[in-house]
N, C-alpha and C. Protein backbone atom coordinates (compact mmCIF):
# COMPACT_ATOMS: atom_id res chain seq x y z
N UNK A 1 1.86 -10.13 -2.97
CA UNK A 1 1.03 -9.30 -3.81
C UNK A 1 0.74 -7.96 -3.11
N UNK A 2 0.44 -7.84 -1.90
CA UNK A 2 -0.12 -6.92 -1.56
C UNK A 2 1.64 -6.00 -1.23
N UNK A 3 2.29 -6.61 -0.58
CA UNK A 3 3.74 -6.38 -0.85
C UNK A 3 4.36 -5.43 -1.94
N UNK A 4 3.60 -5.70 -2.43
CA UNK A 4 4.01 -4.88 -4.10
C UNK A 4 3.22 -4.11 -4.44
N UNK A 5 1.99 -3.85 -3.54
CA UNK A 5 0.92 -2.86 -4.20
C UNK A 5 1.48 -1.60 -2.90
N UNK A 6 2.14 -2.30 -2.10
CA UNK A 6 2.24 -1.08 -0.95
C UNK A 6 3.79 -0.78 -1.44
N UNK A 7 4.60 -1.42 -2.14
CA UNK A 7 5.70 -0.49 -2.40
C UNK A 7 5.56 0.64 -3.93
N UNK A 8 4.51 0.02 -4.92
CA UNK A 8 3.75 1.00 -5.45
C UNK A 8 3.59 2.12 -5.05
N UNK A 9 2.77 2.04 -4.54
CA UNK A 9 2.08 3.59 -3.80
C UNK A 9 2.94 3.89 -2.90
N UNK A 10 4.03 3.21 -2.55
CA UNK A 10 4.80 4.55 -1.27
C UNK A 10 6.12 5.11 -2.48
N UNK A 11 6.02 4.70 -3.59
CA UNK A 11 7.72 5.43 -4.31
C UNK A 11 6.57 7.04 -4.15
N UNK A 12 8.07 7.48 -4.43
CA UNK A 12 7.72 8.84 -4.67
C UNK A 12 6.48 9.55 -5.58
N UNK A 13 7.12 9.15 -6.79
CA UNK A 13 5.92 9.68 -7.83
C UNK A 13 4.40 9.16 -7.73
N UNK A 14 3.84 8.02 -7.21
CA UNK A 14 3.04 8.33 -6.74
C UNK A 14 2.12 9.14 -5.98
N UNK A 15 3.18 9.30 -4.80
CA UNK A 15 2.57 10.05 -3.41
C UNK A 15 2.64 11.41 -4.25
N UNK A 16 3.85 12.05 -5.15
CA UNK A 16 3.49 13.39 -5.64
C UNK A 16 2.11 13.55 -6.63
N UNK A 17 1.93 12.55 -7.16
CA UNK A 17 1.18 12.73 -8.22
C UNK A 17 -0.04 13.08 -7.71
N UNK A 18 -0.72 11.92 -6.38
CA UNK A 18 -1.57 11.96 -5.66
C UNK A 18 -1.97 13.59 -5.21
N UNK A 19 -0.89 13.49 -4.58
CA UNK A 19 -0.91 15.33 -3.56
C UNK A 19 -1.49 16.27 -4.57
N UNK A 20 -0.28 16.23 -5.96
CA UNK A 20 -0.81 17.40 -7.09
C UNK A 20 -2.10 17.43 -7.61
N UNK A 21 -2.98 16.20 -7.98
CA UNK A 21 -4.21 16.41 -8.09
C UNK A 21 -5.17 16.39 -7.10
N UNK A 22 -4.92 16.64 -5.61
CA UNK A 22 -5.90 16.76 -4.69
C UNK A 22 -5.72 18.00 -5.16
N UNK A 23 -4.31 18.96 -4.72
CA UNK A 23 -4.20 20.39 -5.00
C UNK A 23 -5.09 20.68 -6.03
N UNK A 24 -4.81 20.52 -7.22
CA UNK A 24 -5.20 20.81 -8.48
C UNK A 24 -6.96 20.87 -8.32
N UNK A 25 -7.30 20.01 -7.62
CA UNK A 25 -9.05 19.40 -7.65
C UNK A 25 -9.36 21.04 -6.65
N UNK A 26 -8.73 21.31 -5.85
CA UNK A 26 -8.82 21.69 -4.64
C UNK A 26 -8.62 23.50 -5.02
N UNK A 27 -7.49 23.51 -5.87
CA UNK A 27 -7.82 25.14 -6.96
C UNK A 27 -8.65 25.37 -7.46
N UNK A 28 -9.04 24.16 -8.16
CA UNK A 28 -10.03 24.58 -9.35
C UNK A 28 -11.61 24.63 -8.48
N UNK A 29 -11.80 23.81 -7.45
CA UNK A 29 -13.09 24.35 -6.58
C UNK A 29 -12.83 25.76 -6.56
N UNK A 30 -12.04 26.34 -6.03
CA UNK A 30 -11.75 27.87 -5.61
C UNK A 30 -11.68 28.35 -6.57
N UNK A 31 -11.29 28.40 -7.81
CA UNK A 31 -11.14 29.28 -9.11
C UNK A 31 -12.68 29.47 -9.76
N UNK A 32 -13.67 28.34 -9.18
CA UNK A 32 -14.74 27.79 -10.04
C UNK A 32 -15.89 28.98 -9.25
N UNK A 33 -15.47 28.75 -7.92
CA UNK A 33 -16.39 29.48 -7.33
C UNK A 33 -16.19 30.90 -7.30
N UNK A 34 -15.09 31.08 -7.18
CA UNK A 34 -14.47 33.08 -7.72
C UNK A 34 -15.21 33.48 -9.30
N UNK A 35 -15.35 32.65 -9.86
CA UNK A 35 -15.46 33.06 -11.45
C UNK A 35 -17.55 32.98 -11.54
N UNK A 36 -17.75 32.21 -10.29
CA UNK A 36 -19.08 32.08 -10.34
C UNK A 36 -19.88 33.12 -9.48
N UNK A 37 -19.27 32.87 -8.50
CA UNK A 37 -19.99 34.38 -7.58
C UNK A 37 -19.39 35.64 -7.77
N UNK A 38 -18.39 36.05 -8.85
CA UNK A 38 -17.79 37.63 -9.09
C UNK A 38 -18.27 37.49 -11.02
N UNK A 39 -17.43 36.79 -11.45
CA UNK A 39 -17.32 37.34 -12.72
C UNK A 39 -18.51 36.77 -13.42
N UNK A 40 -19.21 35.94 -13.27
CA UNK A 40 -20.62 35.57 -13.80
C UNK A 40 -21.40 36.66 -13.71
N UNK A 41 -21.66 37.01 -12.85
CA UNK A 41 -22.63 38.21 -12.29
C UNK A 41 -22.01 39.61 -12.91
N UNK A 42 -20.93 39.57 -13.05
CA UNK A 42 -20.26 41.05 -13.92
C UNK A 42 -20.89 40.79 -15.23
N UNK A 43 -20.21 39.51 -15.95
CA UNK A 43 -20.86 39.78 -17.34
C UNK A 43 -22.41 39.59 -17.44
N UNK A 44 -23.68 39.56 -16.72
CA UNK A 44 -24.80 38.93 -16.90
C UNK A 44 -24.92 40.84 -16.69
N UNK A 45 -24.39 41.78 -15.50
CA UNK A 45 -24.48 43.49 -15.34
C UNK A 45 -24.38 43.33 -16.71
N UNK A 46 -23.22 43.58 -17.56
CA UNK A 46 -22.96 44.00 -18.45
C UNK A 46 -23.84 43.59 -19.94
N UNK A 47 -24.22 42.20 -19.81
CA UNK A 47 -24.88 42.18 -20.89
C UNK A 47 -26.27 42.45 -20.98
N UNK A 48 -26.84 43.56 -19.81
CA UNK A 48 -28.19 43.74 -20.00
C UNK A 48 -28.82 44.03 -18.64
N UNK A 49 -28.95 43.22 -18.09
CA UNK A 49 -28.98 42.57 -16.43
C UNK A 49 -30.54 42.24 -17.00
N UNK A 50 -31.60 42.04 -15.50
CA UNK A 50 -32.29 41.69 -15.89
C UNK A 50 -32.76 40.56 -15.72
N UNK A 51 -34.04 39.36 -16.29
CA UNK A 51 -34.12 37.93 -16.00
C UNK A 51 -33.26 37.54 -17.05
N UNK A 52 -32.74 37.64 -18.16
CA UNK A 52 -31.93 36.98 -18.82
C UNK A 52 -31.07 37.73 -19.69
N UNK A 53 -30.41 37.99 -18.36
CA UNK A 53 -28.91 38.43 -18.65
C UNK A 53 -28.00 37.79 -18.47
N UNK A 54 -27.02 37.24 -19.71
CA UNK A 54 -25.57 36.46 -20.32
C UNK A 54 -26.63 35.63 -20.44
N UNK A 55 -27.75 36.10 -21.05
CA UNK A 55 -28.57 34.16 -21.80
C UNK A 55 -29.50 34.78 -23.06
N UNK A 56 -30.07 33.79 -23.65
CA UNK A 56 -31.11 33.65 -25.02
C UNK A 56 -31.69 33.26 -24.89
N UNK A 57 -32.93 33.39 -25.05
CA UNK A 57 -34.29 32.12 -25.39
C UNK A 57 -34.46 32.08 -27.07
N UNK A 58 -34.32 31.04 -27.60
CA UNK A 58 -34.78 30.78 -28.44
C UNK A 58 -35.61 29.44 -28.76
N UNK A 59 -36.79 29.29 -28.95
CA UNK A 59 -38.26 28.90 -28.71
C UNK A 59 -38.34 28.04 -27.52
N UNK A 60 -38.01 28.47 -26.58
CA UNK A 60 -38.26 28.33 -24.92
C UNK A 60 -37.20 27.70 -24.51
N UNK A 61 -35.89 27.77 -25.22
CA UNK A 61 -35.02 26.75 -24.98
C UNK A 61 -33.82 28.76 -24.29
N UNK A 62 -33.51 28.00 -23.18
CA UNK A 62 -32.15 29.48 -22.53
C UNK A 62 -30.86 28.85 -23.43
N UNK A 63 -30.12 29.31 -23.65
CA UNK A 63 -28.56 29.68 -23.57
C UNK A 63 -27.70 30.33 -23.16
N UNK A 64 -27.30 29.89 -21.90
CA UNK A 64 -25.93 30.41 -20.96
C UNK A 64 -25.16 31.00 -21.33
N UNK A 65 -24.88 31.80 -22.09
CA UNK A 65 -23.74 32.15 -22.74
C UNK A 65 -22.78 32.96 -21.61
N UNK A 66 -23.12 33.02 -20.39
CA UNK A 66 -22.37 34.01 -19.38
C UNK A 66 -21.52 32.33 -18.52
N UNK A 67 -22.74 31.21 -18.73
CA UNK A 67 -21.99 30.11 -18.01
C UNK A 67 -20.84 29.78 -18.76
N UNK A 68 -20.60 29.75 -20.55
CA UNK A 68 -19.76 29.55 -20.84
C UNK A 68 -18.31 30.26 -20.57
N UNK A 69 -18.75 31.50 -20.65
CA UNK A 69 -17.68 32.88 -21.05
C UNK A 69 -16.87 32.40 -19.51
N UNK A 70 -17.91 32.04 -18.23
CA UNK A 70 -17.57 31.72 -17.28
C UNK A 70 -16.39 31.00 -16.91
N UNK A 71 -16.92 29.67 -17.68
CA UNK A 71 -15.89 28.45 -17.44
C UNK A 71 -14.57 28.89 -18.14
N UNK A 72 -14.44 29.32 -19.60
CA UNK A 72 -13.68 29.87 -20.28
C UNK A 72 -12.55 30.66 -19.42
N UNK A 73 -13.31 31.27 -18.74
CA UNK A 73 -11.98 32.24 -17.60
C UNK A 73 -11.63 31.27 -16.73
N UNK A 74 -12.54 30.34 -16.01
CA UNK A 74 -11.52 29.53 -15.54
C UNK A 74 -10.95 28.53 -15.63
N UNK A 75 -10.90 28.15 -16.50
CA UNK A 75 -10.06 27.72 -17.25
C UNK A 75 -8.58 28.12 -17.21
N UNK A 76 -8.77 29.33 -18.10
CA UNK A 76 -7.47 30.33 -18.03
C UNK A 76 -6.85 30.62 -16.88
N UNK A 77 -7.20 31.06 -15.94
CA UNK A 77 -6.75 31.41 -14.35
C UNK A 77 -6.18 30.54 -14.03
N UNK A 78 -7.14 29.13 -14.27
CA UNK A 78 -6.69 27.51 -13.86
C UNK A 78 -4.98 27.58 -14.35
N UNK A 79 -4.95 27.72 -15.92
CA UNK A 79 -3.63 27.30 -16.40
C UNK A 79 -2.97 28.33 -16.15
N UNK A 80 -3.11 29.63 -16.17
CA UNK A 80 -2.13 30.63 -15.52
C UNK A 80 -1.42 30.60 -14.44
N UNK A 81 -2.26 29.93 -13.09
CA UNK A 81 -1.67 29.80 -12.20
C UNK A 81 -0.77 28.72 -12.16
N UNK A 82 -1.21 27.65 -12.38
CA UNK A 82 -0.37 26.19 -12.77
C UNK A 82 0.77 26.95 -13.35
N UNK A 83 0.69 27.77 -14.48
CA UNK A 83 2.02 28.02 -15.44
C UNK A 83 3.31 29.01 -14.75
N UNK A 84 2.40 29.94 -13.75
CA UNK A 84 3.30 30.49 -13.30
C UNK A 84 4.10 29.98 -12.15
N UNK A 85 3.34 29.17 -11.17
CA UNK A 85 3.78 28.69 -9.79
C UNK A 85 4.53 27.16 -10.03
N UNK A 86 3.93 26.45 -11.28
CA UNK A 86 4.89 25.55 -11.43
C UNK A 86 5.40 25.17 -12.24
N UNK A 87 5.22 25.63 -13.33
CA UNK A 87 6.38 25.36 -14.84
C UNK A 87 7.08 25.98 -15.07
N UNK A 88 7.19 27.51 -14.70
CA UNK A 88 8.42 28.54 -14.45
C UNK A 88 9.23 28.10 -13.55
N UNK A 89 8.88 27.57 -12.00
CA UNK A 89 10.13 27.61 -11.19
C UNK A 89 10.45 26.18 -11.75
N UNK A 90 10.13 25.32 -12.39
CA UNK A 90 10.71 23.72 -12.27
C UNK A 90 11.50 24.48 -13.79
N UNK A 91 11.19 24.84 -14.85
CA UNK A 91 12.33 25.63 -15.81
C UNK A 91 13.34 26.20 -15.35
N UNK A 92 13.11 27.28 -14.31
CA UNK A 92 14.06 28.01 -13.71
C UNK A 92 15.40 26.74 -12.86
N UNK A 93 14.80 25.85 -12.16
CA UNK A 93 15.32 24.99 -11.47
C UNK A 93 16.82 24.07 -12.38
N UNK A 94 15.59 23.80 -14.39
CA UNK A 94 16.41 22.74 -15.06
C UNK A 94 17.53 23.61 -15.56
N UNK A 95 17.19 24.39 -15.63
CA UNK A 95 18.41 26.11 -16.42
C UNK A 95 19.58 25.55 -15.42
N UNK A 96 19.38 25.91 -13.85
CA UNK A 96 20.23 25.81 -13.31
C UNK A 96 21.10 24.86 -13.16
N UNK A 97 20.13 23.43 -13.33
CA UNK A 97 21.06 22.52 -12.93
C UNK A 97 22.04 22.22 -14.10
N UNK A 98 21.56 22.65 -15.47
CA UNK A 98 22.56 22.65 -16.72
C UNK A 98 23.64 23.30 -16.54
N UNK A 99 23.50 24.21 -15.40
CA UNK A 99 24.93 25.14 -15.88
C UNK A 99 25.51 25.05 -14.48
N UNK A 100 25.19 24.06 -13.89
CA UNK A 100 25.81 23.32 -13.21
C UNK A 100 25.60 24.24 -11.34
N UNK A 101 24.62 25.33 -11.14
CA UNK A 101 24.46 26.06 -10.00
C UNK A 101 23.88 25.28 -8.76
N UNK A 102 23.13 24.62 -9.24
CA UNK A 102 21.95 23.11 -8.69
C UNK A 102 22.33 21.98 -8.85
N UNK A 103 22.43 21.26 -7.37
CA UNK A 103 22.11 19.89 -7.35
C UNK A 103 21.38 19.03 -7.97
N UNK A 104 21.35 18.67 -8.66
CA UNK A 104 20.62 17.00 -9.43
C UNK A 104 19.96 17.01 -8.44
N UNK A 105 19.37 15.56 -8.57
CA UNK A 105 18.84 13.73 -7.78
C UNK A 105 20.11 13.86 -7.63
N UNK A 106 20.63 12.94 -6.78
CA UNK A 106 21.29 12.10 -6.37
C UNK A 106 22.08 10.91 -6.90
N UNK A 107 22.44 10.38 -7.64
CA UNK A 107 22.75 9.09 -8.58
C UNK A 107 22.91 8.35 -7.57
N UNK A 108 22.48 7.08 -7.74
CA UNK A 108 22.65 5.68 -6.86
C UNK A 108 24.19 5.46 -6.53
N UNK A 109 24.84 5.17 -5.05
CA UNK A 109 25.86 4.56 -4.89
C UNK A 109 26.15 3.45 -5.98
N UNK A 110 27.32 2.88 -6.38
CA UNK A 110 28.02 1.70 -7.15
C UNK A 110 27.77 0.90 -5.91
N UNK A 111 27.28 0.65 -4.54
CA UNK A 111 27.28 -0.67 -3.71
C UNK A 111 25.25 -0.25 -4.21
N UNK A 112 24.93 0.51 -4.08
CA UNK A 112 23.08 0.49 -4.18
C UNK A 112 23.05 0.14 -5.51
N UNK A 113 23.68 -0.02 -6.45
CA UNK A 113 23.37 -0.48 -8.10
C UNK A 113 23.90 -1.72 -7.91
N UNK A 114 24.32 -2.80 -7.30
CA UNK A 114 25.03 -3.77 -7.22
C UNK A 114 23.92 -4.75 -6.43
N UNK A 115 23.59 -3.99 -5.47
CA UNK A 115 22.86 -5.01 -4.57
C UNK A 115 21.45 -4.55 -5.21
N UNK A 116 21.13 -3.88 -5.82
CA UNK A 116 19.67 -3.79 -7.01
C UNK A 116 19.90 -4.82 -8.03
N UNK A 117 21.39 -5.19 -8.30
CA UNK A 117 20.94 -6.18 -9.38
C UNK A 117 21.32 -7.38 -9.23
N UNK A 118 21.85 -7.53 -8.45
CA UNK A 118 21.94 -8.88 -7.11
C UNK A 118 19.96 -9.03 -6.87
N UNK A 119 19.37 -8.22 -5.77
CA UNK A 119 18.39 -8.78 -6.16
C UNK A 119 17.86 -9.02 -7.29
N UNK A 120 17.21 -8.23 -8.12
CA UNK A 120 16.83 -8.67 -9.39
C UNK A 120 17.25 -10.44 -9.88
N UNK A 121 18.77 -10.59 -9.65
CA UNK A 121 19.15 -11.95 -10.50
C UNK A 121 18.36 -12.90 -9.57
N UNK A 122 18.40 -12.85 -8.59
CA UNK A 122 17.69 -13.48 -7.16
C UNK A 122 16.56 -13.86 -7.67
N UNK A 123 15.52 -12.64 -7.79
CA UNK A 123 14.32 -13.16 -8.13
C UNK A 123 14.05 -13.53 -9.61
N UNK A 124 14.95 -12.99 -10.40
CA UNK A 124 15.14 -13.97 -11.81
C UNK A 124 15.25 -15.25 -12.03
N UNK A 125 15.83 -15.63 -10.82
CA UNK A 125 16.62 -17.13 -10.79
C UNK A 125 15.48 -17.88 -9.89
N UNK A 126 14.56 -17.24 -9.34
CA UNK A 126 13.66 -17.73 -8.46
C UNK A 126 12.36 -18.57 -9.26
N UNK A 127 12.22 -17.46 -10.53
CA UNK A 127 11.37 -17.69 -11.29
C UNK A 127 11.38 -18.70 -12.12
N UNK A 128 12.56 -18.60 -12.48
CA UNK A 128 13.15 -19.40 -13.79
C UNK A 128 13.88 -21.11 -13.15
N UNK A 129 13.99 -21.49 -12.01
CA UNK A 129 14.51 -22.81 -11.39
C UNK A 129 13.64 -22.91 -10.14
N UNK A 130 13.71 -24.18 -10.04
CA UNK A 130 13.15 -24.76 -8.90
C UNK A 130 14.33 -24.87 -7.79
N UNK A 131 15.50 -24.78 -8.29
CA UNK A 131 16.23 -24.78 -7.22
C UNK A 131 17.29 -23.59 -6.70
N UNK A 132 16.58 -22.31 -7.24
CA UNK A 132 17.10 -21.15 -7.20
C UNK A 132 17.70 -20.85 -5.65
N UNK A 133 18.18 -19.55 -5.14
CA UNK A 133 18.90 -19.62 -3.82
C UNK A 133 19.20 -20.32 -3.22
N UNK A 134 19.99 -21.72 -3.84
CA UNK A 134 20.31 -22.34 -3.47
C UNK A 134 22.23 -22.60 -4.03
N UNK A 135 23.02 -22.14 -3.45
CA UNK A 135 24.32 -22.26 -3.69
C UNK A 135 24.28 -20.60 -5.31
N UNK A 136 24.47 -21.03 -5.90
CA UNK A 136 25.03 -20.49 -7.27
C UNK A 136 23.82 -19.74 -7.96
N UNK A 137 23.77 -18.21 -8.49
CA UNK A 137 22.91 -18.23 -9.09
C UNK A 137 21.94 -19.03 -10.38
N UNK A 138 21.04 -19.10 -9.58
CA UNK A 138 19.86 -20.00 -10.40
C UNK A 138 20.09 -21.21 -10.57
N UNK A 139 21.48 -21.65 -9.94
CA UNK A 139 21.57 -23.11 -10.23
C UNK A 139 22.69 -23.76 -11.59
N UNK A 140 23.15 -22.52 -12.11
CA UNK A 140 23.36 -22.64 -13.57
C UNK A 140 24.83 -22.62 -13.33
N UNK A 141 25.25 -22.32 -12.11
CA UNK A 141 27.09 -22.44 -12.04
C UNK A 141 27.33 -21.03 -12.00
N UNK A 142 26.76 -20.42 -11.93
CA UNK A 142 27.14 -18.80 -11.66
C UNK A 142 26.91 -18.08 -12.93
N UNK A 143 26.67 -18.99 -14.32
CA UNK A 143 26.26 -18.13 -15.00
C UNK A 143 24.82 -17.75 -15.56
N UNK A 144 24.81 -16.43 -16.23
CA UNK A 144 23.42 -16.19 -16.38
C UNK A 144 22.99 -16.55 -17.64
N UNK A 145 21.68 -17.01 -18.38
CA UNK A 145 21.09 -17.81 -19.13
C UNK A 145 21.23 -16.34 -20.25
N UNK A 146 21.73 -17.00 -21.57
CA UNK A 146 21.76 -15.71 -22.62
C UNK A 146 20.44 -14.96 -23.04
N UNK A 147 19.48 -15.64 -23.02
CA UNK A 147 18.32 -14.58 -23.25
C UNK A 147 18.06 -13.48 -21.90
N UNK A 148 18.49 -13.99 -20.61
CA UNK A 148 18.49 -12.90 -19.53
C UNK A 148 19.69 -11.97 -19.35
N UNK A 149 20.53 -11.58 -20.70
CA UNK A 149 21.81 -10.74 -20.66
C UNK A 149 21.16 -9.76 -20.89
């Protein structure tokens, strides 16, 4: 069990996925705080300044309206940057590999697709007989059971 929770988390797409949203967590602190100590304070100048500037009172209740306009930009910055630094070059990347300039992945050797499904029958046959790895797959004479084709 635990066997399987540690080959989980070490494939690849995990460990990337992991990394990209520390990054991601780790921009958006920095985008959050640029948009809070510069551009908050621009639009609160601009809309008045003052004790309630980028806000409303209406019957003792404030409205932020500079916190929103706030988040709103970063937001945008958020996906701008994402769009430019990584959905352009991974586009730029698939262009290429269509027209054949770029390397793929890799495709599995014909001996690494063989011994992937060698194991697999292994632990198919493990599941399914009590007397599995033992001589012949699963016990059955070498052949495989028709609902497992």
């Amino acid at each position: 069990m635990l066997k399987g929770f540690k080959d989980f988390l070490l494939r690849g797409n995990v460990v990337d996925l992991a990394v990209a949203v520390v990054v991601g967590a780790a921009f958006t602190a920095v985008v959050t705080a640029f948009t809070s100590a510069f551009l908050k304070p621009l639009i609160q100048v601009f809309s008045g300044g003052g004790e309630f500037a980028g806000s409303f009172v209406v019957r003792g209740v404030v409205f932020d309206y500079a916190g929103f306009i706030n988040a709103v930009i970063t937001f945008l910055l958020t996906a701008l940057v994402i769009y430019f630094l990584v959905i352009t070059p991974l586009r730029i990347v698939e262009v290429r590999r269509r027209r054949g300039e770029e390397a793929g992945p890799a495709d599995p050797t014909d001996v690494e697709l063989l011994a992937e499904i060698r194991d697999l029958l292994r632990e198919q046959a493990a599941r399914s007989t009590p007397n599995a790895g033992r001589g012949t797959a699963g016990g059955a004479g070498g052949r495989i059971p028709q609902q497992d084709r």
